[in-house]
Protein backbone atom coordinates (compact mmCIF):
# COMPACT_ATOMS: atom_id res chain seq x y z
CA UNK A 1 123.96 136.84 64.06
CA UNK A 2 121.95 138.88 66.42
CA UNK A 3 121.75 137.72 70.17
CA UNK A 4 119.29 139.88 72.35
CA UNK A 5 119.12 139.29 75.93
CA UNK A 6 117.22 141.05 79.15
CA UNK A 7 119.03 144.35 79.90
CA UNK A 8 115.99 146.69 82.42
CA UNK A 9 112.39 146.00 82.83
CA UNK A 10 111.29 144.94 79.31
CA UNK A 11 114.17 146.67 77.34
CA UNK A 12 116.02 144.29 75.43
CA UNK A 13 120.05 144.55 75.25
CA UNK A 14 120.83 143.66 72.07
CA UNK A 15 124.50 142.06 70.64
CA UNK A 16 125.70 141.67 67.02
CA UNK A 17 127.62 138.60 66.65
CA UNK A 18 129.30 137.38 63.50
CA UNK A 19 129.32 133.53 63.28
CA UNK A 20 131.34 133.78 59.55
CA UNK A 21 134.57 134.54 61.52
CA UNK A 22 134.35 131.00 63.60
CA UNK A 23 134.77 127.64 62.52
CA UNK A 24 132.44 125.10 61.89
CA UNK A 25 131.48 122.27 64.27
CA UNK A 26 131.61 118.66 62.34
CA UNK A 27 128.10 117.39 61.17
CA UNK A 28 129.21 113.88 61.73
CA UNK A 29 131.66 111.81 64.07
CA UNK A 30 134.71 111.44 61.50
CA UNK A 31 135.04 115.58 60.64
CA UNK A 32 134.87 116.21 64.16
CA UNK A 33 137.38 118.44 65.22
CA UNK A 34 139.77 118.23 68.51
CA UNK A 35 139.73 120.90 70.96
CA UNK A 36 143.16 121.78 72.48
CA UNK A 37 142.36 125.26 73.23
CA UNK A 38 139.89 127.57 73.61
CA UNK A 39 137.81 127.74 70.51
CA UNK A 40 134.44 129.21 69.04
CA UNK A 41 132.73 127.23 66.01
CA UNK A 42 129.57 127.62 64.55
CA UNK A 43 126.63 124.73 65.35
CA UNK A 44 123.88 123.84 62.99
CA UNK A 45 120.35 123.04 63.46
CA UNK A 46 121.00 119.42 64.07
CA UNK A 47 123.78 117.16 65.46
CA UNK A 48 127.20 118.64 65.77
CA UNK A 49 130.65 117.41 66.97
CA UNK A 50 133.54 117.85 68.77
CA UNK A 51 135.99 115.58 70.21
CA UNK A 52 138.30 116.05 73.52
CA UNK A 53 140.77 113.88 74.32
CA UNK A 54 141.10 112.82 78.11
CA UNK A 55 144.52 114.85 78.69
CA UNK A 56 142.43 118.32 78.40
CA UNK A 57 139.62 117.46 80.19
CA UNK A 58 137.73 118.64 82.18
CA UNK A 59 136.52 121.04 79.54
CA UNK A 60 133.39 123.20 79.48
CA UNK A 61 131.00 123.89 76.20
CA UNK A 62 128.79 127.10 75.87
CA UNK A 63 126.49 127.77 73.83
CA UNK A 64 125.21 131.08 72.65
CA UNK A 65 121.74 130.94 71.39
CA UNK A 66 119.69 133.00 68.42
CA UNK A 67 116.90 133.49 70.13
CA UNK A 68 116.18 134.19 73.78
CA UNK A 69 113.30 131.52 74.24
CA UNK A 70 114.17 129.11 71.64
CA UNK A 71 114.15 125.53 71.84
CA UNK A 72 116.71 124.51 74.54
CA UNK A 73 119.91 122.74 73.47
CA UNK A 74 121.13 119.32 74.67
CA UNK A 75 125.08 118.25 74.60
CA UNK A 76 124.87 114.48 74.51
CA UNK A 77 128.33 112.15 75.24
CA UNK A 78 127.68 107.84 74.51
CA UNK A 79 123.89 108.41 74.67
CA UNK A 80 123.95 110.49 78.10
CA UNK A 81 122.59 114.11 77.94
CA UNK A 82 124.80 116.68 80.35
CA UNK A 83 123.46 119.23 82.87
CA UNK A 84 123.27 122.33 81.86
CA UNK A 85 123.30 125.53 83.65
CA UNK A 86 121.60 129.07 82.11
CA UNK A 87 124.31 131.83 82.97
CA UNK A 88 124.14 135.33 82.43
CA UNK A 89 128.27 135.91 80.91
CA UNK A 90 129.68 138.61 79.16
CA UNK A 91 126.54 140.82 79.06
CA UNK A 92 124.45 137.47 77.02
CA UNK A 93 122.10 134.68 78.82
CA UNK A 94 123.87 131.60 77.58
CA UNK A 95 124.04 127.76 78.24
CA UNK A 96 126.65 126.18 79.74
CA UNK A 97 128.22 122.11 80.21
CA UNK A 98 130.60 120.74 81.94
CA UNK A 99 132.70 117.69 80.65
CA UNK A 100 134.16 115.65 82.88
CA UNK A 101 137.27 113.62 83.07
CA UNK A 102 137.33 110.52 81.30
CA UNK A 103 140.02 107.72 80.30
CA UNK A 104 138.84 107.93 76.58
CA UNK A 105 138.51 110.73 73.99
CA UNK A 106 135.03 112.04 75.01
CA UNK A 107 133.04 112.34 71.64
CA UNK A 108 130.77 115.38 72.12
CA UNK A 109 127.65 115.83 70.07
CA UNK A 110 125.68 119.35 70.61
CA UNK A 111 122.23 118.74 69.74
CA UNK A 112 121.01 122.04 68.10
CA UNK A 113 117.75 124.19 66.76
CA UNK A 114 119.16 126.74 65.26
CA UNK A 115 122.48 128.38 63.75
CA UNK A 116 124.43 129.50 66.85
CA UNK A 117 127.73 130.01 67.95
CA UNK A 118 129.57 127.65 70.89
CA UNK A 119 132.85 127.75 72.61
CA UNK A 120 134.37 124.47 73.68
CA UNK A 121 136.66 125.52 76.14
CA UNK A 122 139.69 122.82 77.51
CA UNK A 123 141.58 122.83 80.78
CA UNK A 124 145.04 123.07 79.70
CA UNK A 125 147.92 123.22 82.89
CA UNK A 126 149.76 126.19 82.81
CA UNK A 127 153.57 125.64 84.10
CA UNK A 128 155.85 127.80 85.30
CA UNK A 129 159.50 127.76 83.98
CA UNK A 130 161.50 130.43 86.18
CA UNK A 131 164.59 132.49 85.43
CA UNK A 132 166.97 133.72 87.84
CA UNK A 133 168.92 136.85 86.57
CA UNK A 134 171.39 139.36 88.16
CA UNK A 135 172.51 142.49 85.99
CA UNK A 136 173.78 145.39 86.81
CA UNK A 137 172.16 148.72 85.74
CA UNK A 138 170.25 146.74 82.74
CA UNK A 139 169.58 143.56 80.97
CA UNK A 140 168.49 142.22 77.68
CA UNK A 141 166.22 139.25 77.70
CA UNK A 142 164.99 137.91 73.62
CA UNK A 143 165.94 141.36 72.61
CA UNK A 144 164.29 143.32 75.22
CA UNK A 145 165.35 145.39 77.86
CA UNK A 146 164.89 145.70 81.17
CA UNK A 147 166.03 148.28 83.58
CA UNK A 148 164.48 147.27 86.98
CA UNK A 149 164.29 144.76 88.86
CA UNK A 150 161.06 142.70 89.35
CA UNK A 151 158.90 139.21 87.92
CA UNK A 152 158.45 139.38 84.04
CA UNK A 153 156.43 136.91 81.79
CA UNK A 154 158.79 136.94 78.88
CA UNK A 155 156.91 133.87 77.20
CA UNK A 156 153.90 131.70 76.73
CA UNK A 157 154.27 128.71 74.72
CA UNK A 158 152.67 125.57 73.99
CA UNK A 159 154.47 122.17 74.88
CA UNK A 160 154.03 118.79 73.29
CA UNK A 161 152.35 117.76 76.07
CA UNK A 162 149.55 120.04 75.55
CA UNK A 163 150.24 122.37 78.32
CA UNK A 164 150.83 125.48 78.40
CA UNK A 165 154.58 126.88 79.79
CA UNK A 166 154.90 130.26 80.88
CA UNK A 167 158.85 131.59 81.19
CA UNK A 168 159.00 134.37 84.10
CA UNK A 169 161.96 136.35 84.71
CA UNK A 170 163.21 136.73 88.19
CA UNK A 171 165.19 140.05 87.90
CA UNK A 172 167.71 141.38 89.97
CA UNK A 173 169.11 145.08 88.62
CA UNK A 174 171.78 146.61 90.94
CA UNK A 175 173.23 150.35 90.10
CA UNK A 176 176.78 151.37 89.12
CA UNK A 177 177.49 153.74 92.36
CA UNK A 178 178.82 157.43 91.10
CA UNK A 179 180.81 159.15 93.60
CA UNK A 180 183.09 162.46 93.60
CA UNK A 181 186.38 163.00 95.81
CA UNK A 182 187.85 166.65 96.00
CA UNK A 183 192.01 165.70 96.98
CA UNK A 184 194.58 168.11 97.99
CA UNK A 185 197.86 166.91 99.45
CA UNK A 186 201.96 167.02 98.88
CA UNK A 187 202.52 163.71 98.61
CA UNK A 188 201.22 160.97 95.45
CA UNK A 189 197.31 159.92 95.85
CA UNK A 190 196.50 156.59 96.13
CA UNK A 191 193.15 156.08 95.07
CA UNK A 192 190.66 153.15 96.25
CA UNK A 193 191.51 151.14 93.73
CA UNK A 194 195.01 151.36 94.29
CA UNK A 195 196.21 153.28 91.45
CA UNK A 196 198.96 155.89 92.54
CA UNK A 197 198.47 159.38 91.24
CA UNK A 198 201.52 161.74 91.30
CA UNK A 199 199.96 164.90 89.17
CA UNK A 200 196.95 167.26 89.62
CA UNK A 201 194.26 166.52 87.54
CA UNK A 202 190.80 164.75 86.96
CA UNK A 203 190.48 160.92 87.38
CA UNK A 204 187.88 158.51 87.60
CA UNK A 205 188.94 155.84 89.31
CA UNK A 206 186.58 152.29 89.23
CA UNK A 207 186.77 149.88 92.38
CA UNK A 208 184.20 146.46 92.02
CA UNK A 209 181.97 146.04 94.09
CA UNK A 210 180.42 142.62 95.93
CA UNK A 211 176.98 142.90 93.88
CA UNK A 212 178.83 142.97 90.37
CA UNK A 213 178.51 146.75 90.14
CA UNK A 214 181.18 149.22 89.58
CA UNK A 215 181.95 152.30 92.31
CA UNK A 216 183.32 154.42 89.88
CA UNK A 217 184.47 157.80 91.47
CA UNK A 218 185.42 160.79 89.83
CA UNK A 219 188.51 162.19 91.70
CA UNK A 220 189.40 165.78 91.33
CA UNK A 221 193.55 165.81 92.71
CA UNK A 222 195.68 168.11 93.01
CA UNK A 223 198.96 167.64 94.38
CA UNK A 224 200.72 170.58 95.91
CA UNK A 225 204.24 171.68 95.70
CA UNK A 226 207.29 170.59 98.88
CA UNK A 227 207.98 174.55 99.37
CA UNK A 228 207.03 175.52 102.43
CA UNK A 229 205.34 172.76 103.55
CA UNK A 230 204.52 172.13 107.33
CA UNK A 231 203.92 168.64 108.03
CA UNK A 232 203.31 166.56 111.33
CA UNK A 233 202.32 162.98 110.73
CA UNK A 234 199.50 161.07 113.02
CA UNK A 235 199.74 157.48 113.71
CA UNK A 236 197.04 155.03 113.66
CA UNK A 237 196.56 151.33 113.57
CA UNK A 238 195.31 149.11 110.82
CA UNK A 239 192.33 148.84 110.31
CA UNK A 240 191.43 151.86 111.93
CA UNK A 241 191.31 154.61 109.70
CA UNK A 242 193.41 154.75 105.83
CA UNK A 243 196.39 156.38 104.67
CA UNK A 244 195.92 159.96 103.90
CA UNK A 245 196.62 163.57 103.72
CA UNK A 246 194.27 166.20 105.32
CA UNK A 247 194.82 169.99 104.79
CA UNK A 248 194.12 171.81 107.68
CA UNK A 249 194.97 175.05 106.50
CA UNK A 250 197.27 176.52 103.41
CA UNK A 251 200.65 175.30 103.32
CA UNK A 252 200.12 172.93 106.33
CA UNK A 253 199.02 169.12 105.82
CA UNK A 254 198.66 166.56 108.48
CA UNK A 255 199.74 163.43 107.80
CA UNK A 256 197.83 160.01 108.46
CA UNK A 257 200.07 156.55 108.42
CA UNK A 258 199.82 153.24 109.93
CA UNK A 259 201.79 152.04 112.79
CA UNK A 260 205.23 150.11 111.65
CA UNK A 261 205.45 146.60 113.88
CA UNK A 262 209.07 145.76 114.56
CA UNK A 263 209.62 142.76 117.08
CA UNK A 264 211.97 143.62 120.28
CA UNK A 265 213.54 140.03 118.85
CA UNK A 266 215.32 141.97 115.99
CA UNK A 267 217.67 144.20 118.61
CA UNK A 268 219.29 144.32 122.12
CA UNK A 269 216.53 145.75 124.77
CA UNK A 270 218.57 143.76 127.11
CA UNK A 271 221.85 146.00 126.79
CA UNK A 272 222.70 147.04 130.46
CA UNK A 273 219.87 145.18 132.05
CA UNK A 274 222.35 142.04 133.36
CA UNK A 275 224.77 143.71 135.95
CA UNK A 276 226.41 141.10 137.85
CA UNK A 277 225.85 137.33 138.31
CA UNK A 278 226.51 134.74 141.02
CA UNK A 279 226.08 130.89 141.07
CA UNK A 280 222.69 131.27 142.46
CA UNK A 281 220.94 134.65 141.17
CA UNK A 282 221.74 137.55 139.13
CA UNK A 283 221.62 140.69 139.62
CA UNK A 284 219.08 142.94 136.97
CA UNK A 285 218.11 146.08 135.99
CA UNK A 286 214.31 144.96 134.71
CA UNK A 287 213.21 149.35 135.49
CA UNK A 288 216.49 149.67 132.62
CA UNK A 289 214.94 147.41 130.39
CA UNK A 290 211.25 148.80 130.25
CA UNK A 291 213.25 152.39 129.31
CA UNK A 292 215.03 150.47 126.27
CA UNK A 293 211.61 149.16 125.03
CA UNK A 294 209.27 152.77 125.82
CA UNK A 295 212.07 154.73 124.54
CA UNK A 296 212.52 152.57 121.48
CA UNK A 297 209.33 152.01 120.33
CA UNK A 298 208.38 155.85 119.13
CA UNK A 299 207.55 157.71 115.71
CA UNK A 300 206.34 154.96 113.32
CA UNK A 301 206.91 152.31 115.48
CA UNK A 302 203.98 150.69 117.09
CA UNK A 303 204.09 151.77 120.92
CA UNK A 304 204.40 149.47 123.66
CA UNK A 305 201.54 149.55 126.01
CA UNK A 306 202.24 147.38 128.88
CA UNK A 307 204.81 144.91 129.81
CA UNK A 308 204.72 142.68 132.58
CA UNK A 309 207.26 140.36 134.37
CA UNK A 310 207.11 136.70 135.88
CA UNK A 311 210.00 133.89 137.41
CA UNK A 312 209.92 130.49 137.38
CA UNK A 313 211.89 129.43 140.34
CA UNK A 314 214.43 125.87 140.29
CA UNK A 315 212.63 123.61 141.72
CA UNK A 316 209.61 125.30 141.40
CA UNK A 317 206.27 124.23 138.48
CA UNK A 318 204.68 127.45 137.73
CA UNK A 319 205.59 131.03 137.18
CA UNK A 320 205.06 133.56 139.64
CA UNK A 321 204.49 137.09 138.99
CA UNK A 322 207.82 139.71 138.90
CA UNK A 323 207.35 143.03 140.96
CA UNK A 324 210.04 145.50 139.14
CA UNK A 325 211.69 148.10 141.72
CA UNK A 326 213.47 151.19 140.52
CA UNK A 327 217.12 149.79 141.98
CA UNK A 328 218.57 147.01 140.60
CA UNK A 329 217.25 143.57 141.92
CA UNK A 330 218.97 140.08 142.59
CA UNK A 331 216.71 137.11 141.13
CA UNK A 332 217.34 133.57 142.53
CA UNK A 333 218.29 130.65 140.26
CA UNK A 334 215.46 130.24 137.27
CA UNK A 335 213.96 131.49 134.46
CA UNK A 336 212.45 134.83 134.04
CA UNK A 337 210.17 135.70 131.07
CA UNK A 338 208.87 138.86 129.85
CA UNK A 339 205.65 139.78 128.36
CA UNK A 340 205.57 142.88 126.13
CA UNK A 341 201.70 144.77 124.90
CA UNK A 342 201.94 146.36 121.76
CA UNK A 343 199.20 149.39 121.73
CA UNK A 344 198.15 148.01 118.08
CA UNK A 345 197.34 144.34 119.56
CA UNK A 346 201.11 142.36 118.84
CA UNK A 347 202.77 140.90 121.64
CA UNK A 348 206.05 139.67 122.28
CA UNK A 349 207.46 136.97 124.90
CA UNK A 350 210.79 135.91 126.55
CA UNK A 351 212.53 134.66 128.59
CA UNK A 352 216.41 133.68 130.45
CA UNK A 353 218.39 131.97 133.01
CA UNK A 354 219.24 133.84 136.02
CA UNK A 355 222.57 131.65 137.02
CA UNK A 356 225.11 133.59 134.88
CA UNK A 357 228.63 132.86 136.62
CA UNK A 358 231.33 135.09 136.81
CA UNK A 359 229.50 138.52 135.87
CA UNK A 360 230.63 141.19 137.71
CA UNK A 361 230.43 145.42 137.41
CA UNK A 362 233.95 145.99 136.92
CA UNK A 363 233.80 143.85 133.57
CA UNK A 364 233.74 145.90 130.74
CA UNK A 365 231.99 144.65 127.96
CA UNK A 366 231.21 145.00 124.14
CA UNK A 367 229.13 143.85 121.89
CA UNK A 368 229.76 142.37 118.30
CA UNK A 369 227.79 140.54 115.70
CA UNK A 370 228.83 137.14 114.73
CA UNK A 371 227.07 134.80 112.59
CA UNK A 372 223.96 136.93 112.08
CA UNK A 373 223.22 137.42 116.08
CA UNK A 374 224.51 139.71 118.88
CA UNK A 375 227.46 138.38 120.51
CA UNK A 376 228.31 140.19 124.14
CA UNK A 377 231.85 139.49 125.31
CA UNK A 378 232.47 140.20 128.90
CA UNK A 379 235.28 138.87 131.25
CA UNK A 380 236.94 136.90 128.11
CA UNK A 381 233.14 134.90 127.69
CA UNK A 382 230.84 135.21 125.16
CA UNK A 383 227.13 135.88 126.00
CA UNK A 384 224.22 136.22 123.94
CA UNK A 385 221.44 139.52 124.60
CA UNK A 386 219.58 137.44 127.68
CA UNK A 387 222.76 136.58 129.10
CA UNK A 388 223.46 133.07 128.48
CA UNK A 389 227.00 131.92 128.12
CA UNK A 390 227.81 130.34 124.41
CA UNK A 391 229.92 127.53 124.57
């Protein structure tokens, strides 16, 4: 079929269009076919059919004519002819219809002059079916596979319903993470992942990570020999910095470990602190018992930063803050407590009575343990480490 159709001035443009490739349009009402989709059919000079049921319409209906001032075509539904509109499309000058909606099957008849070529065209609902995906480094979706991350139409497909679904892929493709350590140190490695290493050599060591990747890091170790080694060890606390060896220059390694936390509860910072004791006060030595807690509290231990005093007076409802003096000091009848700062963040509290009868400097006393606790004797009594007389 040849179309021909204005191209410049008076020159013709003209098409070659086979009409053997396209099915026919019916030449009566009962070999009409349906349109569900897009399709081109060959028309006859005469009355041809199509049929359109209600769920796909609107639809449109073009026609592509043989000649460029034949007879005009008219597309007719229950006896009432259609608009048309004259459209230049796709390089030809061709007719065009609308069909509207309707609550019945609309029966379509294309009144014709000549062999030509139509397409009935239906409006079929595209929906979207979505997939949610998280890979890492690649995925494989129906047998293909994706690298990157991104929106892919993976299908189209036609439902019962007569519309048409269309499956996209919402990707997500982290990375594995590749890293390399160089390690030299005395003592065994412990790598990220918490694998302990006690021999030079190459490892890879693989720690998870949050986003279902791997951090897989290749760890070149070697651990050096005891002889001759010069050591000194830094301190740190928790959380701020990790367990490690750093060599600062051949045959010297400095050492970084955590602070060790040890609670003043678990020995006797109060040995020599209590010197004497009347009915009303007691006499104490609070500058002695700073010096048992600073003095104690060094190497791996976790320092002590501050430590601050306070009484509660008989008789009295609140505490009061303690001044300590360099001499020994008598405190009235009450309570003292103790605060003690640990440099890491811990803190420790205390407190004792300050009505100890029958204490005096001449007593000579020792100290036992009895039952799991420390056990003072002085003056034939028992007292535990704040002083208090057990019955």
């Amino acid at each position: 079929m040849r179309f021909c159709v204005p191209f410049v001035g008076l020159l013709m443009l003209c098409v070659e269009m086979s009409a053997a490739v396209a099915e026919k349009a019916g030449t009566t009402i009962a070999n009409a076919p349906y349109i569900v989709d897009t399709m081109d059919l060959t028309v006859q000079s005469g009355a041809n059919y199509i049929r359109i049921e209600p769920k796909y319409l609107p639809a449109t209906v073009i026609y592509i004519p043989d000649a460029l001032f034949g007879l005009i075509p008219e597309v007719i539904i229950m006896g009432d002819t259609l608009p048309k509109q004259l459209v230049f499309d796709d390089c030809l000058t061709v007719w065009k219809w609308t069909i509207p909606e309707r609550e019945t099957t609309a029966m379509v008849e294309i009144a014709a002059h000549e062999v030509a070529l139509i397409q009935a065209a239906p409006m079929v609902e595209t929906v979207e079916n979505r997939i949610t995906e998280t890979a890492c480094d690649s995925f494989v979706y129906e047998g293909v596979k994706y690298t990157e991350s991104g929106e892919y139409t993976v299908k189209t497909e036609k439902l019962p319903s007569g519309e048409n679904q269309v499956t996209i892929l919402e990707l997500t493709i982290n990375h594995t993470l590749y890293e390399e350590e160089t390690v030299a140190q005395y003592t065994p490695y412990t790598a990220p992942s918490g694998k302990v290493f006690e021999e030079s050599g190459i490892y890879l060591d693989t720690v998870p990570m949050s986003n279902g990747c791997n951090r897989i890091i290749t760890i070149k170790l070697t651990i050096m020999a005891d002889d001759d080694q010069k050591a000194d060890t830094v301190y740190f606390c928790r959380g701020f910095n990790t367990e490690h060896d750093e060599i600062v220059s051949d045959g010297y390694v400095r050492r970084y470990r955590p602070y060790v936390f040890q609670s003043p509860a678990e020995w006797d910072f109060m040995e020599g602190v209590i010197l004497d004791g009347e009915h009303e006060r007691t006499l104490l030595d609070l500058k002695r018992a700073e010096k048992n807690l600073y003095d104690h509290y060094t190497g791996e231990l976790t320092p002590v930063s501050s430590i601050r005093w306070s009484v509660l007076y008989d008789g009295q409802g609140q505490y009061v803050p303690l001044t300590v003096t360099n001499d020994p000091q008598w405190i009235a009848t009450g309570h003292v407590a103790v605060q003690v700062y640990f440099l890491c963040g811990e803190m420790y509290n205390t407190e004792f009575p300050t009505d100890i009868d029958q204490v005096s400097l001449e007593t000579v006393s020792t100290k036992r343990i009895e039952d799991g606790r420390v056990v003072i004797i002085r003056g034939g009594a028992k007292y535990d480490v704040f002083g208090t007389k057990i019955q």
